[in-house]
C-alpha atoms as a PDB file:
ATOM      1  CA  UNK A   1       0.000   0.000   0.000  1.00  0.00           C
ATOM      2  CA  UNK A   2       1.200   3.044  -0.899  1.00  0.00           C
ATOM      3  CA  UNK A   3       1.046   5.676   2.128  1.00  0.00           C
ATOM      4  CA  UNK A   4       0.518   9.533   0.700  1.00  0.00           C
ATOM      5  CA  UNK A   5       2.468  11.767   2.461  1.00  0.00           C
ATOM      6  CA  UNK A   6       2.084  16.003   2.450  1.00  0.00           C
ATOM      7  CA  UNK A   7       3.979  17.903  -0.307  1.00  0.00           C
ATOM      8  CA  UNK A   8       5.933  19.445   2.530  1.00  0.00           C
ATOM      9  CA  UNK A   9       7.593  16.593   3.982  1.00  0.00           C
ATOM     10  CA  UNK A  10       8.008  15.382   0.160  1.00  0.00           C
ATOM     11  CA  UNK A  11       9.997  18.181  -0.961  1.00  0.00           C
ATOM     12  CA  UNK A  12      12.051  18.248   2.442  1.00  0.00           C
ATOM     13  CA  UNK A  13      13.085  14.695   1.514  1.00  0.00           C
ATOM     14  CA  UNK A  14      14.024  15.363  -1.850  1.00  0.00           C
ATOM     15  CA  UNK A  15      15.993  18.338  -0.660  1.00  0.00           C
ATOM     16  CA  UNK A  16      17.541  16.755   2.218  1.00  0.00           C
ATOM     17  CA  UNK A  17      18.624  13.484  -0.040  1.00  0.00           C
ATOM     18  CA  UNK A  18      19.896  15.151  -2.929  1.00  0.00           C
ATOM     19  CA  UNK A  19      21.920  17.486  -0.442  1.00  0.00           C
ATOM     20  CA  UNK A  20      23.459  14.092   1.125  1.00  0.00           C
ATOM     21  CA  UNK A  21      24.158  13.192  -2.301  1.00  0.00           C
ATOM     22  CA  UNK A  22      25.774  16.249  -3.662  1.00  0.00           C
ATOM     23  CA  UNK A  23      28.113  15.698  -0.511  1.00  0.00           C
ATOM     24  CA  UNK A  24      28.736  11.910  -0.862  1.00  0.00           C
ATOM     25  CA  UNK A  25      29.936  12.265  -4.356  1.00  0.00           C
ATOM     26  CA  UNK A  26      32.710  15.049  -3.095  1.00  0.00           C
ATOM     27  CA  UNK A  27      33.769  12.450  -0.936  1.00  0.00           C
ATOM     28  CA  UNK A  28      33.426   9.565  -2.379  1.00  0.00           C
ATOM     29  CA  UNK A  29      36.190  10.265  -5.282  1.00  0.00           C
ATOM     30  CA  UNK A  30      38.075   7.075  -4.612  1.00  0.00           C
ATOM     31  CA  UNK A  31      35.655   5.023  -2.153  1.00  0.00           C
ATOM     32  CA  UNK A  32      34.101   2.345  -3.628  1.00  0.00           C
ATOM     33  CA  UNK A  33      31.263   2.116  -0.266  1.00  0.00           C
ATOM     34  CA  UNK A  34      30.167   5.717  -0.640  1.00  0.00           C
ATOM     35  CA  UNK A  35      29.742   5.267  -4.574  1.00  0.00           C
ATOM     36  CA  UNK A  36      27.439   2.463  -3.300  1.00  0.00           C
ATOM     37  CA  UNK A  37      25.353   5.103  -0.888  1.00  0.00           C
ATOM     38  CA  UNK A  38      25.554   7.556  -4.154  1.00  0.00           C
ATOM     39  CA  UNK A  39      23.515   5.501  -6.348  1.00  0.00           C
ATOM     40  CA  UNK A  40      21.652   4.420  -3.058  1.00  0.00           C
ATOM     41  CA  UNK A  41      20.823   8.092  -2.834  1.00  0.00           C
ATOM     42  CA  UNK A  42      19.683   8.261  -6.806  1.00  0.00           C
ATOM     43  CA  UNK A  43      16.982   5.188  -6.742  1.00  0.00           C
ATOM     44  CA  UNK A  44      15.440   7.225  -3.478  1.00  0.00           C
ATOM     45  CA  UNK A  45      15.340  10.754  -5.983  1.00  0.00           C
ATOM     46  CA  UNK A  46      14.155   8.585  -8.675  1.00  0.00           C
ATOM     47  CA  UNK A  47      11.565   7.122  -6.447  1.00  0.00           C
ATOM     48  CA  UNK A  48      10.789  10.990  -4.880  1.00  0.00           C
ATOM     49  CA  UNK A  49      10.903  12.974  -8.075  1.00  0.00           C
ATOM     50  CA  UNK A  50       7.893   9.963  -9.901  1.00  0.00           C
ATOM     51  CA  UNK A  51       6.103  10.861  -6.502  1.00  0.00           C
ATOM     52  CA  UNK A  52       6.412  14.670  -7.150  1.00  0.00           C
ATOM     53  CA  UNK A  53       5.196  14.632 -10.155  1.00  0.00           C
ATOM     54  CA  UNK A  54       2.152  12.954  -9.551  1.00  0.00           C
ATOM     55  CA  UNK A  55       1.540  14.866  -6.701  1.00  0.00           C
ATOM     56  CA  UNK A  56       2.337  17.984  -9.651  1.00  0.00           C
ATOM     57  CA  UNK A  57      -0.728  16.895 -11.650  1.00  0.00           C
ATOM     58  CA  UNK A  58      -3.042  17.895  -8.829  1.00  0.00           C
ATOM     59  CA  UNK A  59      -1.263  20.896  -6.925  1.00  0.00           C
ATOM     60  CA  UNK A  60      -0.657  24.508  -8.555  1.00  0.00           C
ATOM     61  CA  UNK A  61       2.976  26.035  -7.692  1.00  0.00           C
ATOM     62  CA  UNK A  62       5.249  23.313  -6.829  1.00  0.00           C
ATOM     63  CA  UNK A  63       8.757  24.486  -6.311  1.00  0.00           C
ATOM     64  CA  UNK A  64      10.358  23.436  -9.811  1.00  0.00           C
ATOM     65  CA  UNK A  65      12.078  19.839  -9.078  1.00  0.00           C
ATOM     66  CA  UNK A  66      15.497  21.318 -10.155  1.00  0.00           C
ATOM     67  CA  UNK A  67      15.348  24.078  -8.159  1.00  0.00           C
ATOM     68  CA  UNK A  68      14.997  21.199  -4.594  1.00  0.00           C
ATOM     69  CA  UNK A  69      17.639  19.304  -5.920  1.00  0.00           C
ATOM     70  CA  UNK A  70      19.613  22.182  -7.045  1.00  0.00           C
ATOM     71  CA  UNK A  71      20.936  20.375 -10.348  1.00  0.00           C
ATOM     72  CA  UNK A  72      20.798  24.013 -12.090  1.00  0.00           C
ATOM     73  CA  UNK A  73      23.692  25.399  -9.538  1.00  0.00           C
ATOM     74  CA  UNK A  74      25.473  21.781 -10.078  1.00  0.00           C
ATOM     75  CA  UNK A  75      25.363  21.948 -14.585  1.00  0.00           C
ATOM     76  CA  UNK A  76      26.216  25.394 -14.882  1.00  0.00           C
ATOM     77  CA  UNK A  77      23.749  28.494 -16.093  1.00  0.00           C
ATOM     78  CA  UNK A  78      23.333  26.328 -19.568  1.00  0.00           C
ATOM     79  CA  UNK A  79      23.047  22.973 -18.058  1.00  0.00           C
ATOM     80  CA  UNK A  80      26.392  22.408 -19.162  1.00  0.00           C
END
């Protein structure tokens, strides 16, 4: 059963894991075990971001999904 959860708590999850990820792949640059919690911490996004945007078909003025997982400040200004 899938539980629903508020749009709050949803986008302080995505936030909070994609921060932990940001930071695991700094330090993970020769650690195999934290490349393991990296992609750990991508299937969870994957899994948030397919929850988001259902929850985006019935609730007006979602922050954009880059904008919680900050992948704009991480590509560049072009996504580059």
């Amino acid at each position: 059963m899938i539980h629903q959860i508020n749009t709050q708590t949803l986008q302080v999850a995505i936030q909070a894991i994609a921060a932990e990820q940001r930071r695991l792949i700094v330090a993970a640059e020769s650690e195999e075990v934290l490349w393991i919690l990296v992609h750990d911490c991508d299937r969870a996004l994957v899994d948030l971001m397919e929850a988001y945007d259902e929850a985006a078909k019935t609730i007006i003025n979602l922050v954009p999904w880059d904008r919680l997982t900050q992948q704009q400040e991480q590509q560049g200004p072009q996504g580059t």
